[in-house]
C-alpha atoms as a PDB file:
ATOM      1  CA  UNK A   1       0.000   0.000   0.000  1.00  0.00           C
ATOM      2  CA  UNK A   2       1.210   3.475  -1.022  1.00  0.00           C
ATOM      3  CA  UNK A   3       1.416   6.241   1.426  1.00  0.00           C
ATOM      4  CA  UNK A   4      -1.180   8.274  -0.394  1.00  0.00           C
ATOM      5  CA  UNK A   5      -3.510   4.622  -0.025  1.00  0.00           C
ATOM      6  CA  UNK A   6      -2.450   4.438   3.441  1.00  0.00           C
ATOM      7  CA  UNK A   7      -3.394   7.971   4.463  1.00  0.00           C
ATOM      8  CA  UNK A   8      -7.078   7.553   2.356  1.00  0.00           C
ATOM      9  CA  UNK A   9      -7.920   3.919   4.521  1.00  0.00           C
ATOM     10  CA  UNK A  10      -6.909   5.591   7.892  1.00  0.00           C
ATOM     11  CA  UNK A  11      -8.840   8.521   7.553  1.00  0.00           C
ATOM     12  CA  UNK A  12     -12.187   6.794   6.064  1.00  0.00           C
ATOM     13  CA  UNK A  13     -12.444   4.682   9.444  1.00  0.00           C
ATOM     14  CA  UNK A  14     -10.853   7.584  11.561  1.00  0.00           C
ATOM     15  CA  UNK A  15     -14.400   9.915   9.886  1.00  0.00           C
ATOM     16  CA  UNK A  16     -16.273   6.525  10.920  1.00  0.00           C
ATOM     17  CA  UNK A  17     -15.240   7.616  14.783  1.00  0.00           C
ATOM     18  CA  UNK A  18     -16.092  10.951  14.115  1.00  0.00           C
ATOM     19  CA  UNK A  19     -12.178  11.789  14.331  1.00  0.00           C
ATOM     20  CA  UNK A  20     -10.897  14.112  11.921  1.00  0.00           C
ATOM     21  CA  UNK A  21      -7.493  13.940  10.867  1.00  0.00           C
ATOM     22  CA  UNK A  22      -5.560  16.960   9.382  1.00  0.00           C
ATOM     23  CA  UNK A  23      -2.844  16.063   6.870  1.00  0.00           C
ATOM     24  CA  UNK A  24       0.109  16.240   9.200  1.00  0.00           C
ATOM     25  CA  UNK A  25      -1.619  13.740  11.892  1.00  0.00           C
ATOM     26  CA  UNK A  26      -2.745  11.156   8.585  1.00  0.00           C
ATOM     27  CA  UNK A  27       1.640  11.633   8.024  1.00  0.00           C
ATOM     28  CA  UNK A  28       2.521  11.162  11.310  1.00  0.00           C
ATOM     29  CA  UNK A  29      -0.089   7.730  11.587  1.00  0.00           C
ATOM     30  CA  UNK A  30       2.173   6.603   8.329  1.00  0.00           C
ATOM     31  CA  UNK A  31       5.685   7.607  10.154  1.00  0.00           C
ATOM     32  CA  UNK A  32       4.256   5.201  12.468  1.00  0.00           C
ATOM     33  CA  UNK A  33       4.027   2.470  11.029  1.00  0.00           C
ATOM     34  CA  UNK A  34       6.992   2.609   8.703  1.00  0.00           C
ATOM     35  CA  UNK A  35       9.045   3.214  11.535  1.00  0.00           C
ATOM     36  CA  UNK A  36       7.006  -0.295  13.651  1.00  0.00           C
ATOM     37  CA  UNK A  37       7.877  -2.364  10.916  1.00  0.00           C
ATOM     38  CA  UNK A  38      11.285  -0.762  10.624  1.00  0.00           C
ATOM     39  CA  UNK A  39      12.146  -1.946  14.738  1.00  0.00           C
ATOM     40  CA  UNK A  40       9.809  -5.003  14.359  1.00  0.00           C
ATOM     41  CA  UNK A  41      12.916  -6.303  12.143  1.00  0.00           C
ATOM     42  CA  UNK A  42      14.971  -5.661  14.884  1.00  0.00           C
ATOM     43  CA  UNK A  43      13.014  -6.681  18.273  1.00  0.00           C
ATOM     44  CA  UNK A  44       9.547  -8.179  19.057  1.00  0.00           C
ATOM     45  CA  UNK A  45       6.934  -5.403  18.534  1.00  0.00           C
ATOM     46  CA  UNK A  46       4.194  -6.852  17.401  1.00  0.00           C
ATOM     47  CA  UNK A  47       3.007  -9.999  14.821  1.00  0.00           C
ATOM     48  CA  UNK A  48       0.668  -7.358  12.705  1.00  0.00           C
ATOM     49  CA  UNK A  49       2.421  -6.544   9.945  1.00  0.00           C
ATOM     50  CA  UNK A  50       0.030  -5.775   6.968  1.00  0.00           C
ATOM     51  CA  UNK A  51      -0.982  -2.153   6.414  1.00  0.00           C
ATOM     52  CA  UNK A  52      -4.554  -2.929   6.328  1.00  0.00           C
ATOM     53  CA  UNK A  53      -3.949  -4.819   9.534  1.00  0.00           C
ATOM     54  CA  UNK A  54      -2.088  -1.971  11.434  1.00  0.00           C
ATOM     55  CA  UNK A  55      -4.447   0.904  10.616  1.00  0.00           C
ATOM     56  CA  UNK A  56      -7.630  -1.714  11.817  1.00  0.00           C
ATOM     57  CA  UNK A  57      -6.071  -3.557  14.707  1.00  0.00           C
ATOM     58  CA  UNK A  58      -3.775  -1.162  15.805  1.00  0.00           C
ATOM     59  CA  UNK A  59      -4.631   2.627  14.794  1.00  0.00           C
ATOM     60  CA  UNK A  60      -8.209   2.045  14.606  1.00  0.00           C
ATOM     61  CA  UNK A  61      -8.726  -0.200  17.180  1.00  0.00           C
ATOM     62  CA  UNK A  62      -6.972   2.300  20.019  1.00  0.00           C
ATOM     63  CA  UNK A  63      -8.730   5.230  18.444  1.00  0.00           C
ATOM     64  CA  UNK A  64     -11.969   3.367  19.683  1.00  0.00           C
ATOM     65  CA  UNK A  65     -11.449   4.983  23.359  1.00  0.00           C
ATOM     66  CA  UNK A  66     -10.854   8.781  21.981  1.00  0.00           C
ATOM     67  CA  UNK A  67     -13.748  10.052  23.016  1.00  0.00           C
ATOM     68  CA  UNK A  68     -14.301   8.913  26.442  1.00  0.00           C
ATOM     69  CA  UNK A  69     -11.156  10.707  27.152  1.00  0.00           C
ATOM     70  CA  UNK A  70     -11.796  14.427  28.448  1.00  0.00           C
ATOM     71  CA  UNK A  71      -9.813  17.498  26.628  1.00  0.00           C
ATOM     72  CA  UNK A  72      -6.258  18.084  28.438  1.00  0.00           C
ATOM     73  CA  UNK A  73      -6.298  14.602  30.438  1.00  0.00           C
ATOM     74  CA  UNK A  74      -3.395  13.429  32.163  1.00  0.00           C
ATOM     75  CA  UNK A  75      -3.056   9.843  30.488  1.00  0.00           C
ATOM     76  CA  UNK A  76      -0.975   6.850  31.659  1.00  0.00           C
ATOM     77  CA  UNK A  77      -0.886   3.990  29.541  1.00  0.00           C
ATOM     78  CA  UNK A  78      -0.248   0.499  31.220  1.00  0.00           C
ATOM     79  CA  UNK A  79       1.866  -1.899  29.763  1.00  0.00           C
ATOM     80  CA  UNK A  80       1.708   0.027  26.196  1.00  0.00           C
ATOM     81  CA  UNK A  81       4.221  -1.939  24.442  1.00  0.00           C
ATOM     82  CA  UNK A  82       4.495  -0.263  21.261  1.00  0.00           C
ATOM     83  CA  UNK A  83       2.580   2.303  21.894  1.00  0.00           C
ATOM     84  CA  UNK A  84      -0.938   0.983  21.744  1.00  0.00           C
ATOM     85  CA  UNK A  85      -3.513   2.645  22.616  1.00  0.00           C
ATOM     86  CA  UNK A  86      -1.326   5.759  23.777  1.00  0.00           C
ATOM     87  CA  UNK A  87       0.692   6.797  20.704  1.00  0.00           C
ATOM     88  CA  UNK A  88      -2.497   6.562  18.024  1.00  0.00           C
ATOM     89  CA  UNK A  89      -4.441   8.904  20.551  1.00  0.00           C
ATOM     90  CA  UNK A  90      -1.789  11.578  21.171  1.00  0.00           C
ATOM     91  CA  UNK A  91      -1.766  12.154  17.060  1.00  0.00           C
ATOM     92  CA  UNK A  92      -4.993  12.145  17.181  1.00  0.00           C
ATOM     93  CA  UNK A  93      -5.209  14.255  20.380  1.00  0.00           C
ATOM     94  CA  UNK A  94      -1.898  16.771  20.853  1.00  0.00           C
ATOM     95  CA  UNK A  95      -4.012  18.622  24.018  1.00  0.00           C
ATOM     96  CA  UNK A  96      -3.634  15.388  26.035  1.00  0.00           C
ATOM     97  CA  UNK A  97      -0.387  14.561  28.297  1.00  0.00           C
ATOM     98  CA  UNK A  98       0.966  11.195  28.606  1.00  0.00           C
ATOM     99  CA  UNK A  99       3.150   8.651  30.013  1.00  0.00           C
ATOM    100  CA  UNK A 100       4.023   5.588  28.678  1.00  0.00           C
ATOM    101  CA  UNK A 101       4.806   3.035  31.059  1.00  0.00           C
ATOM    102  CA  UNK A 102       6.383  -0.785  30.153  1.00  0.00           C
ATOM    103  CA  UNK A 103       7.952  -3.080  31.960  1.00  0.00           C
ATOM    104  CA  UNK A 104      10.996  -4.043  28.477  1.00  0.00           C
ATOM    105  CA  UNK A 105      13.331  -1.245  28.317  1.00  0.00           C
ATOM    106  CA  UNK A 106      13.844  -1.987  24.739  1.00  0.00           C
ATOM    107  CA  UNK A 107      10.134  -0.676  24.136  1.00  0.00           C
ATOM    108  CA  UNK A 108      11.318   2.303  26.120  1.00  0.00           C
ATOM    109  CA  UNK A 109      13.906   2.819  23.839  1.00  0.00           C
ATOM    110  CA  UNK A 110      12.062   2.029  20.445  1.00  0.00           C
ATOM    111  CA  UNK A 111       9.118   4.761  21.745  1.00  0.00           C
ATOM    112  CA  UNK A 112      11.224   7.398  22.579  1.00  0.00           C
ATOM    113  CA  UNK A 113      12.805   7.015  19.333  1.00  0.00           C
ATOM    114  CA  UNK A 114       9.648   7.175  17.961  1.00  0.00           C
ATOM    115  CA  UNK A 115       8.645  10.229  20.027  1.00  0.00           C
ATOM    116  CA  UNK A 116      11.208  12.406  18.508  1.00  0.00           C
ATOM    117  CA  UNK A 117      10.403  11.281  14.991  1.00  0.00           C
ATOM    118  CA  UNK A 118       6.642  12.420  15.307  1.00  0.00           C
ATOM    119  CA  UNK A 119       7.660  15.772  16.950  1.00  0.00           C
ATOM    120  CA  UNK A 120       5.352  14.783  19.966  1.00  0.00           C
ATOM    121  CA  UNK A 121       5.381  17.114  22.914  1.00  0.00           C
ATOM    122  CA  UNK A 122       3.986  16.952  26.914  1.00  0.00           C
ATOM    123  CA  UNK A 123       4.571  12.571  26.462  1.00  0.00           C
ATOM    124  CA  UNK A 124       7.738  10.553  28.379  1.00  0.00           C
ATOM    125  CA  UNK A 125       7.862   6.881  28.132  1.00  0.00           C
ATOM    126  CA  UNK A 126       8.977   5.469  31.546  1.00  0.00           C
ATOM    127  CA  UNK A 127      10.449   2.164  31.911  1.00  0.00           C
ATOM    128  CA  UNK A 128       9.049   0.243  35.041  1.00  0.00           C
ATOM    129  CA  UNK A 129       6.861  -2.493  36.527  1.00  0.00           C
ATOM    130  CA  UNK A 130       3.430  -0.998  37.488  1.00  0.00           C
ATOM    131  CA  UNK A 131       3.643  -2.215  40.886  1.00  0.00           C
ATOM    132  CA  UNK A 132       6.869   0.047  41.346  1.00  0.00           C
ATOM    133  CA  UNK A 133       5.505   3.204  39.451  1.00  0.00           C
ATOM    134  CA  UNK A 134       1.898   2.925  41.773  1.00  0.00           C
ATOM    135  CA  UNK A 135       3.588   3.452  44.416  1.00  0.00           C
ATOM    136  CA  UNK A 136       5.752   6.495  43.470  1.00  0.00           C
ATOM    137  CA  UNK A 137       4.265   9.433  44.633  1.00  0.00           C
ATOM    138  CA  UNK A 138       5.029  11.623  41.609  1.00  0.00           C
ATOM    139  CA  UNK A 139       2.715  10.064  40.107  1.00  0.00           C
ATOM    140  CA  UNK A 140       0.012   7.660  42.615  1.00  0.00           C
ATOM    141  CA  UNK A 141      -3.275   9.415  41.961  1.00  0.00           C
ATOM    142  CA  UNK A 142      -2.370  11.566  39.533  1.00  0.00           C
ATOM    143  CA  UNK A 143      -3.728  10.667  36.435  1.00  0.00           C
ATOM    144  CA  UNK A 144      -7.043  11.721  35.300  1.00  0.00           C
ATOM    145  CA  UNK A 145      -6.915   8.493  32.873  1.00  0.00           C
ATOM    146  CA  UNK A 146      -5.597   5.282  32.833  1.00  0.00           C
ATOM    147  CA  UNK A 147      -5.564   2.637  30.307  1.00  0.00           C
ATOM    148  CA  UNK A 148      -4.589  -0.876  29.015  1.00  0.00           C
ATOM    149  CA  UNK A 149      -4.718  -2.902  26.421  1.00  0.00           C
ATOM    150  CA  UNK A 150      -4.133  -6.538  25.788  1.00  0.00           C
ATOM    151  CA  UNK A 151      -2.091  -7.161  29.389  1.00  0.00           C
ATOM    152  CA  UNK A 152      -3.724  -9.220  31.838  1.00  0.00           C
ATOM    153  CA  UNK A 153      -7.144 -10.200  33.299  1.00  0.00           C
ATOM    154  CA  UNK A 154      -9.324  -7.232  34.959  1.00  0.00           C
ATOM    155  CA  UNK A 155      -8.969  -8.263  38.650  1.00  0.00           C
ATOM    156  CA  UNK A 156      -4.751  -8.390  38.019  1.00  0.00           C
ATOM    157  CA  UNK A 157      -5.407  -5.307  35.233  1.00  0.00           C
ATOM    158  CA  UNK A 158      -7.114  -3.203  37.904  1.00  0.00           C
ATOM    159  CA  UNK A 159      -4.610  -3.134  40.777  1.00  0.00           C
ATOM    160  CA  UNK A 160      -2.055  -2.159  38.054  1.00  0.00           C
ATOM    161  CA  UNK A 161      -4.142   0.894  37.241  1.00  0.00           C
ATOM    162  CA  UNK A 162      -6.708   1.939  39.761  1.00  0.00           C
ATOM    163  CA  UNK A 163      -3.761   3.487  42.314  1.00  0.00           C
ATOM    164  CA  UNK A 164      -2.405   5.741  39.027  1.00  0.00           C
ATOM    165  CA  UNK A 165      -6.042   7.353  38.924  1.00  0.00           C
ATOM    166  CA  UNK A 166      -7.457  10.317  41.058  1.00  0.00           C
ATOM    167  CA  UNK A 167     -10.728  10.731  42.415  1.00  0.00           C
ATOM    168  CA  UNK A 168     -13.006  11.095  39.635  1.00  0.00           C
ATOM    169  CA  UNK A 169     -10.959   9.711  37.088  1.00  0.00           C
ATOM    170  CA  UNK A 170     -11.141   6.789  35.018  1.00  0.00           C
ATOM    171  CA  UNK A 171      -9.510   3.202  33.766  1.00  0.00           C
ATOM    172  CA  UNK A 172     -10.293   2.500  30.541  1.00  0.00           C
ATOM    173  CA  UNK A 173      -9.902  -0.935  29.236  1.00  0.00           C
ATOM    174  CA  UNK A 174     -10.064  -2.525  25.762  1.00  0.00           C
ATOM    175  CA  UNK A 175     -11.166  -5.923  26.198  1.00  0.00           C
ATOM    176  CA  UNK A 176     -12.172  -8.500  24.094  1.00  0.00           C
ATOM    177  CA  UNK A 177     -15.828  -9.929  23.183  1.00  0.00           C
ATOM    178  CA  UNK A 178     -16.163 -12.512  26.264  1.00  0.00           C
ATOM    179  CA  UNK A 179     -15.687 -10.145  29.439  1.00  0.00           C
ATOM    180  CA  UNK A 180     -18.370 -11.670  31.937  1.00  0.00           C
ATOM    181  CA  UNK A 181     -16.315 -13.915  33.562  1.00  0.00           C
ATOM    182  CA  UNK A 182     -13.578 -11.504  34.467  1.00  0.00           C
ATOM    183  CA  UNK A 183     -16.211  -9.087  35.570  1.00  0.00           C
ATOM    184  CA  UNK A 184     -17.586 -11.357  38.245  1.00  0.00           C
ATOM    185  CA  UNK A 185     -13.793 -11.847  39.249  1.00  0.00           C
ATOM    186  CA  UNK A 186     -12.770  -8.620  39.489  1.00  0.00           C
ATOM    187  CA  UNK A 187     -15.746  -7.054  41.567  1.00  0.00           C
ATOM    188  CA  UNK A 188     -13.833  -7.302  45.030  1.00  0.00           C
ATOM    189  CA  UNK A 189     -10.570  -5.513  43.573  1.00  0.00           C
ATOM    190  CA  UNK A 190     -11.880  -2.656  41.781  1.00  0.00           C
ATOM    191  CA  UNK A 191     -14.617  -2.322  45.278  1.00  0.00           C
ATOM    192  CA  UNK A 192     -11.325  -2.495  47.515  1.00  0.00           C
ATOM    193  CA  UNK A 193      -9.362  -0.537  44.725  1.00  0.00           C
ATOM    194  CA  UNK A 194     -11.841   2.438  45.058  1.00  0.00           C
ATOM    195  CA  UNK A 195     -13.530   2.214  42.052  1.00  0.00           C
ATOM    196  CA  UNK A 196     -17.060   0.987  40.464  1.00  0.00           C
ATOM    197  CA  UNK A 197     -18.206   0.226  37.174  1.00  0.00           C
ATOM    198  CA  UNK A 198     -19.454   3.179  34.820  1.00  0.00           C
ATOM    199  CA  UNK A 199     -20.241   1.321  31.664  1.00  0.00           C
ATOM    200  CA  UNK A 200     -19.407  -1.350  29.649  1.00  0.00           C
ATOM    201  CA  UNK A 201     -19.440  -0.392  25.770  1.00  0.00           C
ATOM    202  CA  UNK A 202     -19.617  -2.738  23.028  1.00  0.00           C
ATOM    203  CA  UNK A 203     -18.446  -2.200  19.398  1.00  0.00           C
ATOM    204  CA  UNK A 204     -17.051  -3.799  16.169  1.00  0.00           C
ATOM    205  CA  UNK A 205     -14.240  -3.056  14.419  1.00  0.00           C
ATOM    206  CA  UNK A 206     -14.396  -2.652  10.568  1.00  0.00           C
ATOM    207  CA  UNK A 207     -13.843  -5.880   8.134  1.00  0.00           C
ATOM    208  CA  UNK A 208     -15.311  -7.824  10.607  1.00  0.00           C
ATOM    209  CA  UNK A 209     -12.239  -8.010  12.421  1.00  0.00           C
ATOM    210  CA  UNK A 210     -13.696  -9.129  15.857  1.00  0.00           C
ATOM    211  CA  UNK A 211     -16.189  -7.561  18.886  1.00  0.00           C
ATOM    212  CA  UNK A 212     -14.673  -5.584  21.411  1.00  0.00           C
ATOM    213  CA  UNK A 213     -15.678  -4.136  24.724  1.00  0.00           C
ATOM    214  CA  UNK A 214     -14.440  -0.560  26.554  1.00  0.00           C
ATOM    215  CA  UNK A 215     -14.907  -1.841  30.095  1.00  0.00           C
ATOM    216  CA  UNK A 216     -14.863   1.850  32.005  1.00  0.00           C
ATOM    217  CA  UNK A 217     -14.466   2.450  36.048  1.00  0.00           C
ATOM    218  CA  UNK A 218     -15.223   5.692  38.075  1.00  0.00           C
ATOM    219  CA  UNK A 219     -12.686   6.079  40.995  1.00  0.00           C
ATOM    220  CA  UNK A 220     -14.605   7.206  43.796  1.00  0.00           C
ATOM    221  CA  UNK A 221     -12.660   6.729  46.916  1.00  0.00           C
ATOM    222  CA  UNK A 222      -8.389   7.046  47.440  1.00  0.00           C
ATOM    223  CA  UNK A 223      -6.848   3.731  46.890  1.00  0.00           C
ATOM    224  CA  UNK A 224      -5.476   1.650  50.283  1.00  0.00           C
ATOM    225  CA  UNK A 225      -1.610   2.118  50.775  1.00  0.00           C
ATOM    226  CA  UNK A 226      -1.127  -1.297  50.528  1.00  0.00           C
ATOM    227  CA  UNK A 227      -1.667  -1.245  46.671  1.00  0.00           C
ATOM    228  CA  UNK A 228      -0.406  -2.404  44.485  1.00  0.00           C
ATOM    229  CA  UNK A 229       1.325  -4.904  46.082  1.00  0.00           C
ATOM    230  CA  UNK A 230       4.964  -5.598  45.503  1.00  0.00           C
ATOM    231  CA  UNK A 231       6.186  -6.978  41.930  1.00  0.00           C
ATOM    232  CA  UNK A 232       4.357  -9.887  40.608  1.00  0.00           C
ATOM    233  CA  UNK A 233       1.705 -10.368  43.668  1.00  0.00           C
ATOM    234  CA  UNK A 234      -0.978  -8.831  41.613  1.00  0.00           C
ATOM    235  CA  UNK A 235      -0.563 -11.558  38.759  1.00  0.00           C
ATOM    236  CA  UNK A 236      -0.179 -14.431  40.892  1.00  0.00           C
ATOM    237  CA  UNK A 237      -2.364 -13.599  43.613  1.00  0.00           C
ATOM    238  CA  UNK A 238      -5.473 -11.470  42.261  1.00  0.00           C
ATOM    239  CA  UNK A 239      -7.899  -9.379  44.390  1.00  0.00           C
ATOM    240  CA  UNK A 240     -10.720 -12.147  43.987  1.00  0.00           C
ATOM    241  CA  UNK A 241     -12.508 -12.426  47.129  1.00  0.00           C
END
């Protein structure tokens, strides 16, 4: 696919989410992905390599949770790997702040390369475990948004996030179509976590390329020191009952 080809696909499903893409974002959404496939060669980014592919799965499919985010949010994202949902937003949103948080330093390095080859201002990619970086103060219950996508279940996913959020913010989760289960697990720790359930929205993405679901929490009370627990509790030992 040709850049011009590349830029006309994006921004037909970006119009589909009511986003509207000026020229210099539709480049920046190519820069990308050339430069994805580029590191991909180099270390493990990600097993979507097709153009098509990366504007639905990737671009498109983190673009999904745009609008629930408020104008000027403070935005964490959990575990972003290479960049998803974080990096498509921030193009797509410049008045939002970010950090990037992951656990591989050589994501670290392959996003702040990226960051200076987009130009992108007000974003730092931070390399730690989220158990660690919930408990630093600089940033516990500072974000007005966090958010995740594709790194663990939501009772695990929730003790990662919750303590990052302020009262009244939100954790925003892309899940896939089958969520129930990991609802009914998760009710304690987001309820001990200080958070409840806003909504749970269902979509599709284009081509038939699978059902999703934007699982959505209020934080309505301070999270208990205790949490997150140290490094690798949460995973092995879930807030279940």
């Amino acid at each position: 696919m040709n850049k011009e080809d590349f830029k006309n696909y994006l921004d037909k499903y970006c119009k589909e989410l009511d986003i509207c893409l000026d020229d210099e974002q539709l480049e920046s959404f190519y820069k990308f992905k050339v430069n994805l496939i580029k590191w991909n060669n180099k270390i493990n980014l990600t097993s979507i390599i097709k153009d098509e592919e990366i504007i639905i799965k990737h671009f498109i499919d983190s673009l999904t949770i745009e609008k629930y985010i408020v104008k000027n949010a403070y935005f964490v994202d959990v575990g972003t790997g290479a960049g998803f949902p974080a990096i498509p937003i921030k193009i797509a949103r410049p008045d939002v702040k970010m950090v990037l948080l992951d656990s591989l330093n050589k994501r670290i390095t392959f996003l702040n390369n990226l960051i200076r080859e987009l130009n992108l201002k007000n974003i730092e990619a931070i390399h730690s475990r989220a158990e660690d970086f919930g408990k630093n103060i600089k940033y516990r219950e500072k974000f007005d948004v966090a958010t995740s996508r594709a790194v663990a279940n939501l009772a695990t996913l929730t003790e990662y996030t919750i303590p990052l959020v302020k009262k009244e913010g939100k954790c925003i989760y892309m899940k896939g179509a089958e969520i129930e289960q990991e609802l009914e697990d998760s009710k304690n720790a987001i309820k001990i976590l200080g958070a409840k359930v806003e909504s749970i929205n269902q979509l599709e993405l284009p081509n038939y390329n699978g059902k999703r679901n934007i699982v959505i929490l209020n934080k309505v009370n301070n999270t208990p020191n205790k949490y997150p627990r140290k490094s690798g509790v949460p995973m092995k030992q879930p807030i279940v009952n």
